[in-house]
PDB file of N, CA and C in Angstrom:
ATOM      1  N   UNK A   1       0.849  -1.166   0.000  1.00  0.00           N
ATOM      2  CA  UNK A   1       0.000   0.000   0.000  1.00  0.00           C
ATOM      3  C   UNK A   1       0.896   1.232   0.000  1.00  0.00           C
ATOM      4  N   UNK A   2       0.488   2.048  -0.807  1.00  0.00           N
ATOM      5  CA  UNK A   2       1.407   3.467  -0.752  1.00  0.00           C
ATOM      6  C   UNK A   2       1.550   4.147   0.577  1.00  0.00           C
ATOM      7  N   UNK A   3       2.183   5.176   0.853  1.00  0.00           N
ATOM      8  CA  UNK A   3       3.100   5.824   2.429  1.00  0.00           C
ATOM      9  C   UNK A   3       1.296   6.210   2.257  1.00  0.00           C
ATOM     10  N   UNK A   4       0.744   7.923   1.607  1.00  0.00           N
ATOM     11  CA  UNK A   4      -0.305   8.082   1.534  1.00  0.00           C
ATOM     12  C   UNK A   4      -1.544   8.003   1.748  1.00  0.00           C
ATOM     13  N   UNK A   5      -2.136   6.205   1.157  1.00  0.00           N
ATOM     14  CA  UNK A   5      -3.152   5.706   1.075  1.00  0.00           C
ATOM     15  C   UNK A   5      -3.003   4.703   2.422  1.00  0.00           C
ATOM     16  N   UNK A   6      -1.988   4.365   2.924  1.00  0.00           N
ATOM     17  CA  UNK A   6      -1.897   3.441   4.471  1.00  0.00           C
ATOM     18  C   UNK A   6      -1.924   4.630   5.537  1.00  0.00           C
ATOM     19  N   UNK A   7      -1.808   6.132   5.007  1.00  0.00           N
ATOM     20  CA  UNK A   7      -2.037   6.960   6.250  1.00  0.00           C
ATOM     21  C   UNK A   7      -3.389   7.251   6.611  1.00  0.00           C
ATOM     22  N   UNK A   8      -4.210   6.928   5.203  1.00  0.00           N
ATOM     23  CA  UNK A   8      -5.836   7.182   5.719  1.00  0.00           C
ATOM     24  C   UNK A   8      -6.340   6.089   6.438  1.00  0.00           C
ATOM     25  N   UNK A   9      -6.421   5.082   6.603  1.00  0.00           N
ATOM     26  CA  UNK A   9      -6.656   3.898   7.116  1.00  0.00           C
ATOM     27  C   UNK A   9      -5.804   3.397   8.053  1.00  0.00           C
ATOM     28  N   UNK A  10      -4.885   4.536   8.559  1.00  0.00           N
ATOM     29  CA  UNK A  10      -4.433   3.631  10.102  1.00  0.00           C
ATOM     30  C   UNK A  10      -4.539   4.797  11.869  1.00  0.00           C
ATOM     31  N   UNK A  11      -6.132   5.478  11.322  1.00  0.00           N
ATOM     32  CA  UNK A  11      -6.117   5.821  12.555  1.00  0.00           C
ATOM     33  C   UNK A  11      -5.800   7.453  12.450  1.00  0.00           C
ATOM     34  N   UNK A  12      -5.766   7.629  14.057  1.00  0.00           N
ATOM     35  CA  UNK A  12      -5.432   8.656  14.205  1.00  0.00           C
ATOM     36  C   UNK A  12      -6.984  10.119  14.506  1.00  0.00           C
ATOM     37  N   UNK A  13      -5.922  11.078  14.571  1.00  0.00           N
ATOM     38  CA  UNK A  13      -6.494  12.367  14.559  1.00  0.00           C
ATOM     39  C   UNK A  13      -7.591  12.644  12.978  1.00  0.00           C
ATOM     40  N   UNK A  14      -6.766  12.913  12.428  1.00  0.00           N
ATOM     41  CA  UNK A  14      -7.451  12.799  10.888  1.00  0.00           C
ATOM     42  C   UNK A  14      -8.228  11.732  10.782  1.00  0.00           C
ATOM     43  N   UNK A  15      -8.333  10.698  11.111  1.00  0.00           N
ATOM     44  CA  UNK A  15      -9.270   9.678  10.528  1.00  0.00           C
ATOM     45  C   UNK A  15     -10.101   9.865  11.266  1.00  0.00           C
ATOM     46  N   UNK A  16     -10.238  10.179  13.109  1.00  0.00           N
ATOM     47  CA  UNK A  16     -11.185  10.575  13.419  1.00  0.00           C
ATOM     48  C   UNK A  16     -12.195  11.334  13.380  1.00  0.00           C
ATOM     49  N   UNK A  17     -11.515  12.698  12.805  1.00  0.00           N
ATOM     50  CA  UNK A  17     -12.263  13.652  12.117  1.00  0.00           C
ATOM     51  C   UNK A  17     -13.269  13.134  11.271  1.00  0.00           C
ATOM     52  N   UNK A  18     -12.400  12.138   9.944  1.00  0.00           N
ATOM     53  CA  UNK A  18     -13.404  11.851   8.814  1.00  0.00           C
ATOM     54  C   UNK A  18     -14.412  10.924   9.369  1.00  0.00           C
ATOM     55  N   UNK A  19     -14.358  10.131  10.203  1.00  0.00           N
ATOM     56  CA  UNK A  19     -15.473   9.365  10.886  1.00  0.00           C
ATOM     57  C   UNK A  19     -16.395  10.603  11.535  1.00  0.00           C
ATOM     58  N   UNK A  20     -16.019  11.186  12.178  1.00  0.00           N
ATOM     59  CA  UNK A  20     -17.131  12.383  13.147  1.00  0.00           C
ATOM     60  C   UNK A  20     -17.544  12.932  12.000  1.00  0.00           C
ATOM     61  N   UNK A  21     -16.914  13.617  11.149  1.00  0.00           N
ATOM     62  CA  UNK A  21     -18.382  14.212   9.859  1.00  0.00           C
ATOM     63  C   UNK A  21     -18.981  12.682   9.123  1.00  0.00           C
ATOM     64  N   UNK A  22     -18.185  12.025   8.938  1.00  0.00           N
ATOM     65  CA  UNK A  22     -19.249  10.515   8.487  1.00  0.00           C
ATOM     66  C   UNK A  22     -20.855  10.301   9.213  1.00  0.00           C
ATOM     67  N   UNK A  23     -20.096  10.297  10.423  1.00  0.00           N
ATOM     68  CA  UNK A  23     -21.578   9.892  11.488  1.00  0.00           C
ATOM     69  C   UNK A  23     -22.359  11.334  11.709  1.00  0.00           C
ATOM     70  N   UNK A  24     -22.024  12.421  11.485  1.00  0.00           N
ATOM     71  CA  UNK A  24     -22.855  13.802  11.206  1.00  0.00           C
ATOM     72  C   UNK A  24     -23.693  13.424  10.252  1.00  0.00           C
ATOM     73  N   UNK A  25     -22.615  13.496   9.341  1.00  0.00           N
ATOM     74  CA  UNK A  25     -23.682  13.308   7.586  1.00  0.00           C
ATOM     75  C   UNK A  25     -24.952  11.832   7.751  1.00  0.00           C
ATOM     76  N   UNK A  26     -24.607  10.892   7.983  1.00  0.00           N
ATOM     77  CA  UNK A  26     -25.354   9.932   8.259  1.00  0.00           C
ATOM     78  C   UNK A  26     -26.296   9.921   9.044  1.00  0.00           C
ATOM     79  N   UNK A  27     -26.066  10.472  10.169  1.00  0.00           N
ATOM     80  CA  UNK A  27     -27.040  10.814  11.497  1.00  0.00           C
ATOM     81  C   UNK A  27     -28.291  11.747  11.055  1.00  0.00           C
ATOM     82  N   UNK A  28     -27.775  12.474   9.699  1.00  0.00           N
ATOM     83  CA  UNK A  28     -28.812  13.573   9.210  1.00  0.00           C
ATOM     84  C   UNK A  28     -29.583  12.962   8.513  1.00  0.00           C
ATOM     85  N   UNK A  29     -28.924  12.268   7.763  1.00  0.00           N
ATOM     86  CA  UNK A  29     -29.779  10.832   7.011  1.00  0.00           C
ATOM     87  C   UNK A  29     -30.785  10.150   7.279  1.00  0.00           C
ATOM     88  N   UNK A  30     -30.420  10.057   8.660  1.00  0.00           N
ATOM     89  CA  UNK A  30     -31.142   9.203   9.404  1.00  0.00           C
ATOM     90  C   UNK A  30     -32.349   9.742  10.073  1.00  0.00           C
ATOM     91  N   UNK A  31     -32.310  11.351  10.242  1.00  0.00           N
ATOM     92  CA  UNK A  31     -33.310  11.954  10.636  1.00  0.00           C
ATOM     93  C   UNK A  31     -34.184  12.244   9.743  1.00  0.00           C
ATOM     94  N   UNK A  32     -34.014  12.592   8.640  1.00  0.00           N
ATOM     95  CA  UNK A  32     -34.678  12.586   7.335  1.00  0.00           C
ATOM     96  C   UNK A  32     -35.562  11.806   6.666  1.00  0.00           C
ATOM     97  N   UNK A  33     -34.949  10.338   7.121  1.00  0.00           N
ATOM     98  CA  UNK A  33     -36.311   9.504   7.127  1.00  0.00           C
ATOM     99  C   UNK A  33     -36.828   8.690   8.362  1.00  0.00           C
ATOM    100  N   UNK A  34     -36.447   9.192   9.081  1.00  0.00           N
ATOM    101  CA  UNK A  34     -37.438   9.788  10.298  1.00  0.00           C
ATOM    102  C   UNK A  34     -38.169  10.274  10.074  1.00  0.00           C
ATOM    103  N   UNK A  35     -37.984  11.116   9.619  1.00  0.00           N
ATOM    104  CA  UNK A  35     -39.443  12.826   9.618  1.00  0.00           C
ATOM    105  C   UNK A  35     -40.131  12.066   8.414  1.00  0.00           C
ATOM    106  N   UNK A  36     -39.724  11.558   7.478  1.00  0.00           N
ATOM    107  CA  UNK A  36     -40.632  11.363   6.591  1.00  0.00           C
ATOM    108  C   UNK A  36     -41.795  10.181   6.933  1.00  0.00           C
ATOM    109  N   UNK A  37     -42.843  11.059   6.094  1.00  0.00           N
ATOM    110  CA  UNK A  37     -44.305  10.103   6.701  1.00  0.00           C
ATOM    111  C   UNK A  37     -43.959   9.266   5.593  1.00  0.00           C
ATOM    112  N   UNK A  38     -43.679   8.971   4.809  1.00  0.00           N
ATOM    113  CA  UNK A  38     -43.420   7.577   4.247  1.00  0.00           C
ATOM    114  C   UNK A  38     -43.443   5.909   4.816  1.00  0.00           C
ATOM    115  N   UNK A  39     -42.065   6.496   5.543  1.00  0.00           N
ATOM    116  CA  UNK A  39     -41.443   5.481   6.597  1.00  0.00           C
ATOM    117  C   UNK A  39     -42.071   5.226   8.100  1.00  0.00           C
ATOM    118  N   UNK A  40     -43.252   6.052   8.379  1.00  0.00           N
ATOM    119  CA  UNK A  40     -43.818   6.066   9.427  1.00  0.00           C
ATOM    120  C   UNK A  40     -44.673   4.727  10.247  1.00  0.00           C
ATOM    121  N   UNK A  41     -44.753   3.692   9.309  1.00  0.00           N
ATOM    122  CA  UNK A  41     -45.105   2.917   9.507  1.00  0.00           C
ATOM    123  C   UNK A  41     -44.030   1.553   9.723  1.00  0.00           C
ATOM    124  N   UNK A  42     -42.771   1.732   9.841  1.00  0.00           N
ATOM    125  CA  UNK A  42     -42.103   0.911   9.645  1.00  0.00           C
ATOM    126  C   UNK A  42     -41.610   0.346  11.113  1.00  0.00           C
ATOM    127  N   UNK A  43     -41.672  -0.827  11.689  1.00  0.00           N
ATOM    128  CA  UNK A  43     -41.014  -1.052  12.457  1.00  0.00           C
ATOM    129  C   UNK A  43     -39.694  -1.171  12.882  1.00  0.00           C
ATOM    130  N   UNK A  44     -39.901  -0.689  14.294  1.00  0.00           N
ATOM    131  CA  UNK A  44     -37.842  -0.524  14.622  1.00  0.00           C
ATOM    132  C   UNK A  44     -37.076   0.614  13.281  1.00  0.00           C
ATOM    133  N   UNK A  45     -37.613   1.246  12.691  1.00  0.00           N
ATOM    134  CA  UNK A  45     -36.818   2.413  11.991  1.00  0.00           C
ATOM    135  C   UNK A  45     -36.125   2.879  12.746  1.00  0.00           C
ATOM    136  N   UNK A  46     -35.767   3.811  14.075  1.00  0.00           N
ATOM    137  CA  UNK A  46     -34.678   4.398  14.574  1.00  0.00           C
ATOM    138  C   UNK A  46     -33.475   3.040  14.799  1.00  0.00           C
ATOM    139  N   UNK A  47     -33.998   2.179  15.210  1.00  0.00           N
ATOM    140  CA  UNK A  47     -32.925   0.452  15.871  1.00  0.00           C
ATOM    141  C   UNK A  47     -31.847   0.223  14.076  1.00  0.00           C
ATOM    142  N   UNK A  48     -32.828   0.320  12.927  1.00  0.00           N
ATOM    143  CA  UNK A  48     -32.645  -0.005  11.993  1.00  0.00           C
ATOM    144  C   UNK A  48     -31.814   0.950  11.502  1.00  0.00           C
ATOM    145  N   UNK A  49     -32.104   2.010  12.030  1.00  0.00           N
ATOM    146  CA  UNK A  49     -31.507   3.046  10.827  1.00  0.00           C
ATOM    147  C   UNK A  49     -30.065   3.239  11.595  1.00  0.00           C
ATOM    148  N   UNK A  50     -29.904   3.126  12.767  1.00  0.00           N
ATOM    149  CA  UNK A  50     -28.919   3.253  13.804  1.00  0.00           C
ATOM    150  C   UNK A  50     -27.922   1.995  13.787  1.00  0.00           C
ATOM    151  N   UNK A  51     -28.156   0.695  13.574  1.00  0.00           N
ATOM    152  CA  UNK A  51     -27.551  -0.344  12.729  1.00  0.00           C
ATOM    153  C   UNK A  51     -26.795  -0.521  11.576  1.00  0.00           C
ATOM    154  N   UNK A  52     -27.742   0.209  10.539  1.00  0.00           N
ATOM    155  CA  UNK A  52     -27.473   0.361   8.670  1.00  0.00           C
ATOM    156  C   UNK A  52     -26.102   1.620   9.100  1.00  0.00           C
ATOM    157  N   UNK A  53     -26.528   2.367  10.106  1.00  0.00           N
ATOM    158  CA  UNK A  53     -25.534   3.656   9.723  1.00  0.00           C
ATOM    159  C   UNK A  53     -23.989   2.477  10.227  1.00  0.00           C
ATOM    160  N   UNK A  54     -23.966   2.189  11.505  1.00  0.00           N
ATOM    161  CA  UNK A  54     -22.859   1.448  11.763  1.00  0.00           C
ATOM    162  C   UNK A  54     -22.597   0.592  11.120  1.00  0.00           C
ATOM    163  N   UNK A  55     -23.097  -0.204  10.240  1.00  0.00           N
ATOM    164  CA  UNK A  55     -22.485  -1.137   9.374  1.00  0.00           C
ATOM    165  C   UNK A  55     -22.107  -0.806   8.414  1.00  0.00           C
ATOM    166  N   UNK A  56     -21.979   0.705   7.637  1.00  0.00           N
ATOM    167  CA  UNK A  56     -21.664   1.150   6.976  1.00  0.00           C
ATOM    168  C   UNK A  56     -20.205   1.744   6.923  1.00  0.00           C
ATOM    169  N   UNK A  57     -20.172   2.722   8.465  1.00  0.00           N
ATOM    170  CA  UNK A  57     -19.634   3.180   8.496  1.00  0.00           C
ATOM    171  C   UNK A  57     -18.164   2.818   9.107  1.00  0.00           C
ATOM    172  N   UNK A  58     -18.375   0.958   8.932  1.00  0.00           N
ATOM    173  CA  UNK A  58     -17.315  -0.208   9.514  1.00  0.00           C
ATOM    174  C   UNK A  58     -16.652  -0.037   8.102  1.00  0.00           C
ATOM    175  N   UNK A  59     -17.304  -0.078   6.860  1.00  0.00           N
ATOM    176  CA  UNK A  59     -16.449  -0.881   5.607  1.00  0.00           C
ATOM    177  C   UNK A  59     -16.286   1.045   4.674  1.00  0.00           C
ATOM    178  N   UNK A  60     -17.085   1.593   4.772  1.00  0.00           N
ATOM    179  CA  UNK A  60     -16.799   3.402   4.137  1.00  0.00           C
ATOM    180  C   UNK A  60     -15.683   3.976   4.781  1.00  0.00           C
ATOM    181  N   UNK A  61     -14.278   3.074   4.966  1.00  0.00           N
ATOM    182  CA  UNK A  61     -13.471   3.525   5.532  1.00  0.00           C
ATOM    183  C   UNK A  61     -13.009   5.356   5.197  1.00  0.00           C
ATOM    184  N   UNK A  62     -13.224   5.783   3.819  1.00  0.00           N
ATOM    185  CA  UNK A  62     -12.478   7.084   3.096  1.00  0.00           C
ATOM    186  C   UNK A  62     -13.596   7.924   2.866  1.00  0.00           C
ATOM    187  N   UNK A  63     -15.153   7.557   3.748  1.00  0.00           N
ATOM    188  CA  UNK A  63     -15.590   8.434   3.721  1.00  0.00           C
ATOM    189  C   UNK A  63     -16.160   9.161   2.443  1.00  0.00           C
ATOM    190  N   UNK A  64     -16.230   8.488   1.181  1.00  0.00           N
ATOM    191  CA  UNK A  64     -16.424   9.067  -0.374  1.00  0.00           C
ATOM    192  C   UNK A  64     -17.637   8.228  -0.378  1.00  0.00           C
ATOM    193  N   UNK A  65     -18.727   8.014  -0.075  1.00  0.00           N
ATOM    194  CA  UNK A  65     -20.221   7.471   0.266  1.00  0.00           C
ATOM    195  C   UNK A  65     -20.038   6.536  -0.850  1.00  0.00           C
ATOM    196  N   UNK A  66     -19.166   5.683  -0.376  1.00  0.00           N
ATOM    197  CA  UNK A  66     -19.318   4.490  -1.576  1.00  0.00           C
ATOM    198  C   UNK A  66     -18.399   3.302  -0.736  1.00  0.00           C
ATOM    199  N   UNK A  67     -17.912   2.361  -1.022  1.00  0.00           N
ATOM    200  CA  UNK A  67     -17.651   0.825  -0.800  1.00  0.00           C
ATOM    201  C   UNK A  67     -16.649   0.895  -1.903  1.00  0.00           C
ATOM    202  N   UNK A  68     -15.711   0.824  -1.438  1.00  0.00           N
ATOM    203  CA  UNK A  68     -14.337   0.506  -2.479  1.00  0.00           C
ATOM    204  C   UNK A  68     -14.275  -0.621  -2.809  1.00  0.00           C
ATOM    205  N   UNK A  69     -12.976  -1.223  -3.707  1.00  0.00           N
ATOM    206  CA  UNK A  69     -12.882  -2.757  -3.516  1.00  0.00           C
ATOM    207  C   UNK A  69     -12.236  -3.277  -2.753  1.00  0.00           C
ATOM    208  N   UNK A  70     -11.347  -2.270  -2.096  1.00  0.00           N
ATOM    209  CA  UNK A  70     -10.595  -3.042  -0.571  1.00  0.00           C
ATOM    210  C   UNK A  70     -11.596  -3.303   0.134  1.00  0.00           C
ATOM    211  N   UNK A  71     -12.523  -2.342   0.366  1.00  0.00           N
ATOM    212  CA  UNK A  71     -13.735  -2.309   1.413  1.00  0.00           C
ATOM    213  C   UNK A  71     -14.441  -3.317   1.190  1.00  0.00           C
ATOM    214  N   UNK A  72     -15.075  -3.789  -0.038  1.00  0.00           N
ATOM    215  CA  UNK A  72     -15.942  -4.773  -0.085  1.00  0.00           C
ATOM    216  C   UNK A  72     -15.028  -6.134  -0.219  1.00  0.00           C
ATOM    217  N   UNK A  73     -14.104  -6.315  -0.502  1.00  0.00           N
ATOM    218  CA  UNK A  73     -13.562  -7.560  -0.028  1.00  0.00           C
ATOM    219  C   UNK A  73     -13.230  -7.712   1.520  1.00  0.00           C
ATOM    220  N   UNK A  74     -13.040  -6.867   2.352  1.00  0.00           N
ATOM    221  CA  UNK A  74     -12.809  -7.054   4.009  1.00  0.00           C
ATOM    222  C   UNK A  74     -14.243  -7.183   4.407  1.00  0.00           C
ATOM    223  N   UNK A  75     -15.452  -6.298   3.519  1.00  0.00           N
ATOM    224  CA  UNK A  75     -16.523  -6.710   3.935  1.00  0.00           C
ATOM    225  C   UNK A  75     -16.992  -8.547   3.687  1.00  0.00           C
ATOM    226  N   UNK A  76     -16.775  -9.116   2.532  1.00  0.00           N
ATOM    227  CA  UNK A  76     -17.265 -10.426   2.123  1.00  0.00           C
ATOM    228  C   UNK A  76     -16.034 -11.593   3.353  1.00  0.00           C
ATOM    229  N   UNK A  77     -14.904 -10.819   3.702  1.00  0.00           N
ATOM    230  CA  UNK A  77     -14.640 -11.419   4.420  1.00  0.00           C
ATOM    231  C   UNK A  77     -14.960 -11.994   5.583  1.00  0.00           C
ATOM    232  N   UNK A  78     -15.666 -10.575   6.654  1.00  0.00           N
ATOM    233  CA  UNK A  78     -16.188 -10.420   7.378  1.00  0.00           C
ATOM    234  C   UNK A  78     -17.514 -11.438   7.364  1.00  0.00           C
ATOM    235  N   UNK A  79     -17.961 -11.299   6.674  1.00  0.00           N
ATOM    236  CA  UNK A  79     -19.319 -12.497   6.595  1.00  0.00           C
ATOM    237  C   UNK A  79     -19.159 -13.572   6.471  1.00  0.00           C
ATOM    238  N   UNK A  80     -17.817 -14.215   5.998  1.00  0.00           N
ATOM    239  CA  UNK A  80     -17.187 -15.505   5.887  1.00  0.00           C
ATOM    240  C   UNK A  80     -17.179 -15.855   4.183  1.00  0.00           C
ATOM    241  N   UNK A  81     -17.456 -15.040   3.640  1.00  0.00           N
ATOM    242  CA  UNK A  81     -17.243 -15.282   2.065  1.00  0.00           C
ATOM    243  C   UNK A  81     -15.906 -14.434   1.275  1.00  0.00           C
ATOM    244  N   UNK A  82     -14.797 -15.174   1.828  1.00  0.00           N
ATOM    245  CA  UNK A  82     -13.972 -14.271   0.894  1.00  0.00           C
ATOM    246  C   UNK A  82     -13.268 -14.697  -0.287  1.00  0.00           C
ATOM    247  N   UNK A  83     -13.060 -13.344  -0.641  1.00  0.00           N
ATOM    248  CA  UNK A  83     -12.706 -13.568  -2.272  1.00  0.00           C
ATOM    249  C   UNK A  83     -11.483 -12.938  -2.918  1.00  0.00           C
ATOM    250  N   UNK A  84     -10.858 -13.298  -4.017  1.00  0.00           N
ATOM    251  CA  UNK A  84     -10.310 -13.015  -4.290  1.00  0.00           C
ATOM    252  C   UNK A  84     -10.051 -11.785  -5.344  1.00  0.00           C
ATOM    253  N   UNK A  85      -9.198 -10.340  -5.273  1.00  0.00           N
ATOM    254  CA  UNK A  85      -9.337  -9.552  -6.167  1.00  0.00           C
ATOM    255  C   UNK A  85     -10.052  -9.802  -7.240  1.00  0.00           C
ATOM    256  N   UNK A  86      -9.495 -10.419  -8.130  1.00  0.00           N
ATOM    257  CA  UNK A  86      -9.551 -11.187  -9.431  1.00  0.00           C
ATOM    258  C   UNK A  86     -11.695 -11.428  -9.309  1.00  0.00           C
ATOM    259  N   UNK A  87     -11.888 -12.145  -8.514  1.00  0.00           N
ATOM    260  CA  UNK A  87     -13.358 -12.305  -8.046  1.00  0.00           C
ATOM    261  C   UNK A  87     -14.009 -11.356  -7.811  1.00  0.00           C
ATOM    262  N   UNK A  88     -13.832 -10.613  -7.106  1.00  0.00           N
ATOM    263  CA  UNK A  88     -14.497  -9.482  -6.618  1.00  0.00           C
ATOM    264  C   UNK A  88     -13.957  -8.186  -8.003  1.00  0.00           C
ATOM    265  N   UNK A  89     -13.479  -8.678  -8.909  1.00  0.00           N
ATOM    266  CA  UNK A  89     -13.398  -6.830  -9.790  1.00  0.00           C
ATOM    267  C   UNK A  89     -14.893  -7.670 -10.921  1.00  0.00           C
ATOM    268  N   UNK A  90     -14.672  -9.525 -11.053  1.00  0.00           N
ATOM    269  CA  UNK A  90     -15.571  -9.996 -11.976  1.00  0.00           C
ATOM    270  C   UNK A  90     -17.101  -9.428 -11.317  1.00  0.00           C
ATOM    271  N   UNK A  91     -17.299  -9.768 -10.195  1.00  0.00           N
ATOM    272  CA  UNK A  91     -18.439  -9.078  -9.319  1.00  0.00           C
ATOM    273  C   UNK A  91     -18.952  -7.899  -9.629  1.00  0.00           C
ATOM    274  N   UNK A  92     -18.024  -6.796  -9.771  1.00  0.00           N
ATOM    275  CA  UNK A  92     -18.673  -5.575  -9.770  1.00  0.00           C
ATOM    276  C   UNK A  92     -18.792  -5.478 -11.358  1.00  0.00           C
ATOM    277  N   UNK A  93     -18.287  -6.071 -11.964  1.00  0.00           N
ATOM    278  CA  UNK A  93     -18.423  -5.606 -13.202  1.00  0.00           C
ATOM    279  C   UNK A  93     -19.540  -6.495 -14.045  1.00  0.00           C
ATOM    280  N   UNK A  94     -20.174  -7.621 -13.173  1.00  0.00           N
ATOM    281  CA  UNK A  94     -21.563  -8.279 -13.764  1.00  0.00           C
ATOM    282  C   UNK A  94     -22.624  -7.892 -13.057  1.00  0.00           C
ATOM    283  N   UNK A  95     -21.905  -6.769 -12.080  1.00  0.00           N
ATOM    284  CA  UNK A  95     -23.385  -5.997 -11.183  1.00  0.00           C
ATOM    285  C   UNK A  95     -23.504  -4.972 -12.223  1.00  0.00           C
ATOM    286  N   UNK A  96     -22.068  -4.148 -13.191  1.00  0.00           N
ATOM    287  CA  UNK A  96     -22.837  -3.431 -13.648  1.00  0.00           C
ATOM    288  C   UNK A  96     -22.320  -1.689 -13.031  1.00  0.00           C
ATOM    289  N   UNK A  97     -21.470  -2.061 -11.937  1.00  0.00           N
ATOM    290  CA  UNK A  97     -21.048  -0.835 -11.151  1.00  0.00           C
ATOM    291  C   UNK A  97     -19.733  -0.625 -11.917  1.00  0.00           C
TER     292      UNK A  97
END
């Protein structure tokens, strides 16, 4: 991994930062469909939405509201399905992303 790209992902002052506006931005998210009468009927929405934000904000390590491919391979790991680069670039590219 480059000097650079291993300094965003190992912590620190700065990374904390980008997590505290992560969970800002998300938290607003989260109020938003709250308020909306849409979702008003949904059970456990705050439990749910307070879940989705943390499981997100485990693998959105850089904060760019997306799932990289480092990210989503530590994620498939995490679930017990892991894969290999090579696998996971065929993946995104028969999803279409």
């Amino acid at each position: 991994m480059s000097g650079a790209l291993s300094n965003r992902f190992q912590g620190g002052k700065a990374f904390g930062l980008l997590k505290a506006r992560q969970e800002r931005r998300l938290a607003e998210i989260n109020r938003e469909f709250l308020c909306d009468q849409k979702y008003s009927d949904e059970e456990n929405l705050p439990e749910k939405l307070t879940a989705f934000k943390e499981k997100y904000m485990e693998f959105d390590l850089n904060n760019e509201g997306e799932i990289d491919l480092m990210s989503l391979k530590r994620m498939m790991e995490k679930l017990g399905v892991p894969k290999t680069h090579l696998e996971m670039k065929k993946m995104i590219s028969e999803g279409g992303y």
